[in-house]
Protein backbone atom coordinates (compact mmCIF):
# COMPACT_ATOMS: atom_id res chain seq x y z
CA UNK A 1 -9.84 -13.22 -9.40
CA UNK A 2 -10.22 -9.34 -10.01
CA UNK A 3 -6.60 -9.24 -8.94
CA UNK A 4 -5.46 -12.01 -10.95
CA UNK A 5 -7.25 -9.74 -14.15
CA UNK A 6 -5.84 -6.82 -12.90
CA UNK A 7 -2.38 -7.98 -13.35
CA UNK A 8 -2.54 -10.05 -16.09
CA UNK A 9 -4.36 -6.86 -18.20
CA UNK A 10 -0.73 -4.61 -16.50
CA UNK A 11 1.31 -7.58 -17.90
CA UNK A 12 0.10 -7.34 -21.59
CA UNK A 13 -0.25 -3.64 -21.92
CA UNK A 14 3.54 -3.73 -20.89
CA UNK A 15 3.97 -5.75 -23.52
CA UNK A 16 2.72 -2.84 -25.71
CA UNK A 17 4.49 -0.23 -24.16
CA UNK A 18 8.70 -0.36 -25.32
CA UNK A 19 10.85 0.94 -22.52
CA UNK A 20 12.27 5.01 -23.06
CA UNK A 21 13.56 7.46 -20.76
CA UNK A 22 11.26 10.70 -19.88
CA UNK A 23 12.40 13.06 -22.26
CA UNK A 24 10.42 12.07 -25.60
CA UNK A 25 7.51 11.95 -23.03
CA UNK A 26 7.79 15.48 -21.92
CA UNK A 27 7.83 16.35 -26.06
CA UNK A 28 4.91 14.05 -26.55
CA UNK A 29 3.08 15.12 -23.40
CA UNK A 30 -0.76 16.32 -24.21
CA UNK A 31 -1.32 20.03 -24.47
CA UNK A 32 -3.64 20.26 -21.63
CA UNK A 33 -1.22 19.34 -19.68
CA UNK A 34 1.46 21.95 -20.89
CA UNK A 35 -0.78 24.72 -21.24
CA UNK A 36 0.86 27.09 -23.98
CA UNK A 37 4.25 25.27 -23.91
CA UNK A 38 5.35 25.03 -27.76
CA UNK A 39 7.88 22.41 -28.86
CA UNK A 40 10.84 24.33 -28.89
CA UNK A 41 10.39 25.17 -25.47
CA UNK A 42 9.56 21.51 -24.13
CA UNK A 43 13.14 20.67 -25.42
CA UNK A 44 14.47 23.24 -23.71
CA UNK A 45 12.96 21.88 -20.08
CA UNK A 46 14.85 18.69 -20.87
CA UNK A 47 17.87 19.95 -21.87
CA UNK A 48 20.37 18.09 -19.95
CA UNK A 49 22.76 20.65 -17.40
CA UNK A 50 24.53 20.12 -14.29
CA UNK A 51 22.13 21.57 -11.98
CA UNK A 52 18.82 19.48 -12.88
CA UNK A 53 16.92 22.35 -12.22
CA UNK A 54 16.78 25.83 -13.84
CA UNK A 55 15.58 25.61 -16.95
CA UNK A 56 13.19 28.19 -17.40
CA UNK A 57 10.11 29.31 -19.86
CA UNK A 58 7.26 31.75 -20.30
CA UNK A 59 4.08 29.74 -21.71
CA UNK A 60 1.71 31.25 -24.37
CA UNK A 61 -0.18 32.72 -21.53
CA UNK A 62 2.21 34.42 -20.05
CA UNK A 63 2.96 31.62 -16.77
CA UNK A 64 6.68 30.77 -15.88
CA UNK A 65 7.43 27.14 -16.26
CA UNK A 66 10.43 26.20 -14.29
CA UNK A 67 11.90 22.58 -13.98
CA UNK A 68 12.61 21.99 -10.53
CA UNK A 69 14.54 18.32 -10.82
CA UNK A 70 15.27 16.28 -13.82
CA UNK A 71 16.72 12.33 -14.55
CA UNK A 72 16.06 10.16 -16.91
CA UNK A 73 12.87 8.78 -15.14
CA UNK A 74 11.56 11.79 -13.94
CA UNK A 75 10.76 15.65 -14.32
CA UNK A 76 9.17 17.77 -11.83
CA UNK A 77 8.25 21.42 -12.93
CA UNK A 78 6.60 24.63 -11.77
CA UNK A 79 3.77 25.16 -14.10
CA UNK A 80 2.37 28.60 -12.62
CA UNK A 81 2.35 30.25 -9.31
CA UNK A 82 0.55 27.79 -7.70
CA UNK A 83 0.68 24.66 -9.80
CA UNK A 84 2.98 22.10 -10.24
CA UNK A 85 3.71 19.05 -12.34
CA UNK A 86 5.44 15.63 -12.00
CA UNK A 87 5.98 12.71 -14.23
CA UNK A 88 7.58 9.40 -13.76
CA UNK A 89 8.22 6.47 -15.58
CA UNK A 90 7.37 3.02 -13.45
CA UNK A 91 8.60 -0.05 -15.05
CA UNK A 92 6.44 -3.17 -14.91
CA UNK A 93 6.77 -6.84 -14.15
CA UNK A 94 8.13 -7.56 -17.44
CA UNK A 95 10.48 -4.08 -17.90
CA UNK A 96 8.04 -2.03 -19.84
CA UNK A 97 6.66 1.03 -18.32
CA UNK A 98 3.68 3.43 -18.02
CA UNK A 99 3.75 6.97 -16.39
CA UNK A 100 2.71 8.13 -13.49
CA UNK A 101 1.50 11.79 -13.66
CA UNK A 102 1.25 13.99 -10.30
CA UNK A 103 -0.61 17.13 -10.57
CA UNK A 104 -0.55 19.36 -7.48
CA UNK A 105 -2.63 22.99 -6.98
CA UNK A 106 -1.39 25.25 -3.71
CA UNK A 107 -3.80 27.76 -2.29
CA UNK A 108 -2.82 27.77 0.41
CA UNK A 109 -3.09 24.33 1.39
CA UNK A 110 -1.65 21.93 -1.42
CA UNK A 111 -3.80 19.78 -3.08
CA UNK A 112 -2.95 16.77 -5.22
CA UNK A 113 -3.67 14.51 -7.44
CA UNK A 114 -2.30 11.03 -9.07
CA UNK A 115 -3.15 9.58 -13.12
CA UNK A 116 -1.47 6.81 -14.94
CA UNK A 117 -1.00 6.45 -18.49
CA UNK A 118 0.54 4.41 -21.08
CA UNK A 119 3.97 5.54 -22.69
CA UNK A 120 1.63 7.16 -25.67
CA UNK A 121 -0.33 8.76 -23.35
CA UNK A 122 -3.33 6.69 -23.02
CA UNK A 123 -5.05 7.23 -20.04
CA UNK A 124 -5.60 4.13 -17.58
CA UNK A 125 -8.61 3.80 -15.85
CA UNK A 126 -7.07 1.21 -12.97
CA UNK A 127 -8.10 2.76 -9.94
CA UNK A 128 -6.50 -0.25 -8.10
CA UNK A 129 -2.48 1.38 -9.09
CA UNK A 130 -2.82 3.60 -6.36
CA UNK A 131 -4.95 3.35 -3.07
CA UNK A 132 -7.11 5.68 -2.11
CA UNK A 133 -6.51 8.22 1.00
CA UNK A 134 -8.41 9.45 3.55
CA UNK A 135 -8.43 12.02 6.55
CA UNK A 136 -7.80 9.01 8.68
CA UNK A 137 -4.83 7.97 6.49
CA UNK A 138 -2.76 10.21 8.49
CA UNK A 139 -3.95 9.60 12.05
CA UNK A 140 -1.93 7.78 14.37
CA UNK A 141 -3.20 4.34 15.03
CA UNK A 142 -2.98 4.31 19.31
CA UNK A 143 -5.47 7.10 19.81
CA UNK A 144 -8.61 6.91 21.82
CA UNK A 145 -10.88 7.94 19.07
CA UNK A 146 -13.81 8.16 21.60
CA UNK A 147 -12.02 10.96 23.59
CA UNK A 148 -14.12 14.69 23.29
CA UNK A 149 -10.59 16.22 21.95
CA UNK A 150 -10.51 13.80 19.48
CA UNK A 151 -13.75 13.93 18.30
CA UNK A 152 -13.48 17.56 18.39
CA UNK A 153 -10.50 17.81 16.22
CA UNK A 154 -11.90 15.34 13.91
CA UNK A 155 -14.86 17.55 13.31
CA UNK A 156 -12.81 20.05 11.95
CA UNK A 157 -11.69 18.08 8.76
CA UNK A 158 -13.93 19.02 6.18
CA UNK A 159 -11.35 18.49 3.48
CA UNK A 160 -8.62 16.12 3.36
CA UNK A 161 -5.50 18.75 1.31
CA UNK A 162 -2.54 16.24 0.66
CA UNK A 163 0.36 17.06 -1.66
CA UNK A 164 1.65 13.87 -3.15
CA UNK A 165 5.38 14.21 -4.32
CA UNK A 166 7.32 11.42 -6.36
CA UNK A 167 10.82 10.85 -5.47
CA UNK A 168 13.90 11.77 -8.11
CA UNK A 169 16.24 8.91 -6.70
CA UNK A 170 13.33 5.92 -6.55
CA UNK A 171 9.89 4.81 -7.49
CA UNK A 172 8.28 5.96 -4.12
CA UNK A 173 5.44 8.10 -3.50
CA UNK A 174 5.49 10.41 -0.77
CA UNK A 175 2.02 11.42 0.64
CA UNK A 176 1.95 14.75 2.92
CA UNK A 177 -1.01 15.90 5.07
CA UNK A 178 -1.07 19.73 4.30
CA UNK A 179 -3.94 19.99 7.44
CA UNK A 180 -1.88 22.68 8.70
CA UNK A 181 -2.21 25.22 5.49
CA UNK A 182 -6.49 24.16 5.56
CA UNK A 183 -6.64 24.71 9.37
CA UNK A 184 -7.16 27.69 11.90
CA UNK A 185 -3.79 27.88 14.00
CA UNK A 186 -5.66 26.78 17.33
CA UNK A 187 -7.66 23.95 15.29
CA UNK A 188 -4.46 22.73 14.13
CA UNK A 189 -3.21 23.13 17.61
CA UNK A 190 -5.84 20.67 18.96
CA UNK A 191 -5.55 18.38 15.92
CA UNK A 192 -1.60 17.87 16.04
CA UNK A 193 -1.22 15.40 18.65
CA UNK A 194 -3.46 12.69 17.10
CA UNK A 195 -1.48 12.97 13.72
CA UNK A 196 1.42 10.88 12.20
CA UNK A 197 4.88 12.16 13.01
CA UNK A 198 5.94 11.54 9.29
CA UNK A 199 4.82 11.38 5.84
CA UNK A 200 3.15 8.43 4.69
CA UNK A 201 5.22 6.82 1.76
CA UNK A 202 3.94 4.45 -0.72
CA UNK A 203 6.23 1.80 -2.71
CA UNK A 204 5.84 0.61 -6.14
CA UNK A 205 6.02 -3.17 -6.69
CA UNK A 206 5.80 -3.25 -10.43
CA UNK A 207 2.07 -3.42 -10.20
CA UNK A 208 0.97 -0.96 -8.18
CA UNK A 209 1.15 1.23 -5.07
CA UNK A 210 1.23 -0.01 -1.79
């Protein structure tokens, strides 16, 4: 029944939300999200060139925004040394579209995290859109998790960095385990063999992540 809710509440608030490409979002985007970035320089990070990236500009306090990939659905930028910023337009069941917003902080391990909003930039509180991940997300599934090298790597994850990275070319998430940037080389070194061998990627089905 929650389901049922869940995406009948998606299917009317698409209704609501007309279909555009990501450029009017980027001038519309909320200031706290483009820290010091005026309006003449938010049209010049979508300014369309040949090379998607490479626009360049200096905020009001004094950080280098760079826009590392560009098309119509999507805009990733560098937002400071060690911040960076990605938005992407989903579509719906019915064509409309909200945005999904990735914010990610590097220091050293990356750290990020995933919003959704409407296409005026009203927040959504679903947390159903995109499921939640966990240290043990990114542990392979055949391991003896009763083993002492197990146990004793597992102890060692405190914190769970992952770097979350939408792709230019479709609506997929890509979720990345940045263990190795937390961890002391020789923890890592015990850790590594009970990990994934790839990314874990999550598909968007016009109603949420999977």
């Amino acid at each position: 029944m929650k389901k049922i809710v869940y995406i009948i509440s998606l299917f009317f608030l698409g209704l609501a939300a007309h279909a555009q490409n990501i450029a009017p979002l980027v001038i519309g985007m909320p200031d706290n999200m483009l820290i010091g970035v005026t309006l003449e320089q938010r049209k010049q990070l979508i300014v369309p060139e040949k090379d998607t990236a490479g626009a360049v500009i200096v905020n009001a306090v004094g950080d280098t925004v760079k826009r590392l990939g560009f098309t119509d659905d999507y805009i990733a930028l560098q937002t400071s040394k060690v911040g960076t910023l990605q938005v992407k337009l989903l579509s719906l069941v019915n064509n409309s579209q909200i945005i999904g917003v990735i914010t990610t902080v590097c220091g050293p391990a990356c750290d990020s995290r995933i919003d959704f909003y409407t296409t005026d930039w009203n927040p959504l509180g679903q947390p159903d859109l995109f499921p939640p991940i966990t240290k043990d997300t990114f542990l392979k599934n055949d391991i003896d998790r009763t083993s002492d090298d197990f146990l004793n790597a597992y102890a060692s994850l405190d914190m769970t960095p992952v770097k979350l990275e939408f792709s230019p070319s479709d609506k997929n998430v890509t979720a990345i385990y940045d263990i190795k940037n937390y961890l002391s080389k020789d923890d890592y070194e015990i850790l590594k063999p009970f990990l994934k061998d790839t990314p874990q990627v999550y598909t968007w089905d016009k109603f949420a992540y999977k």
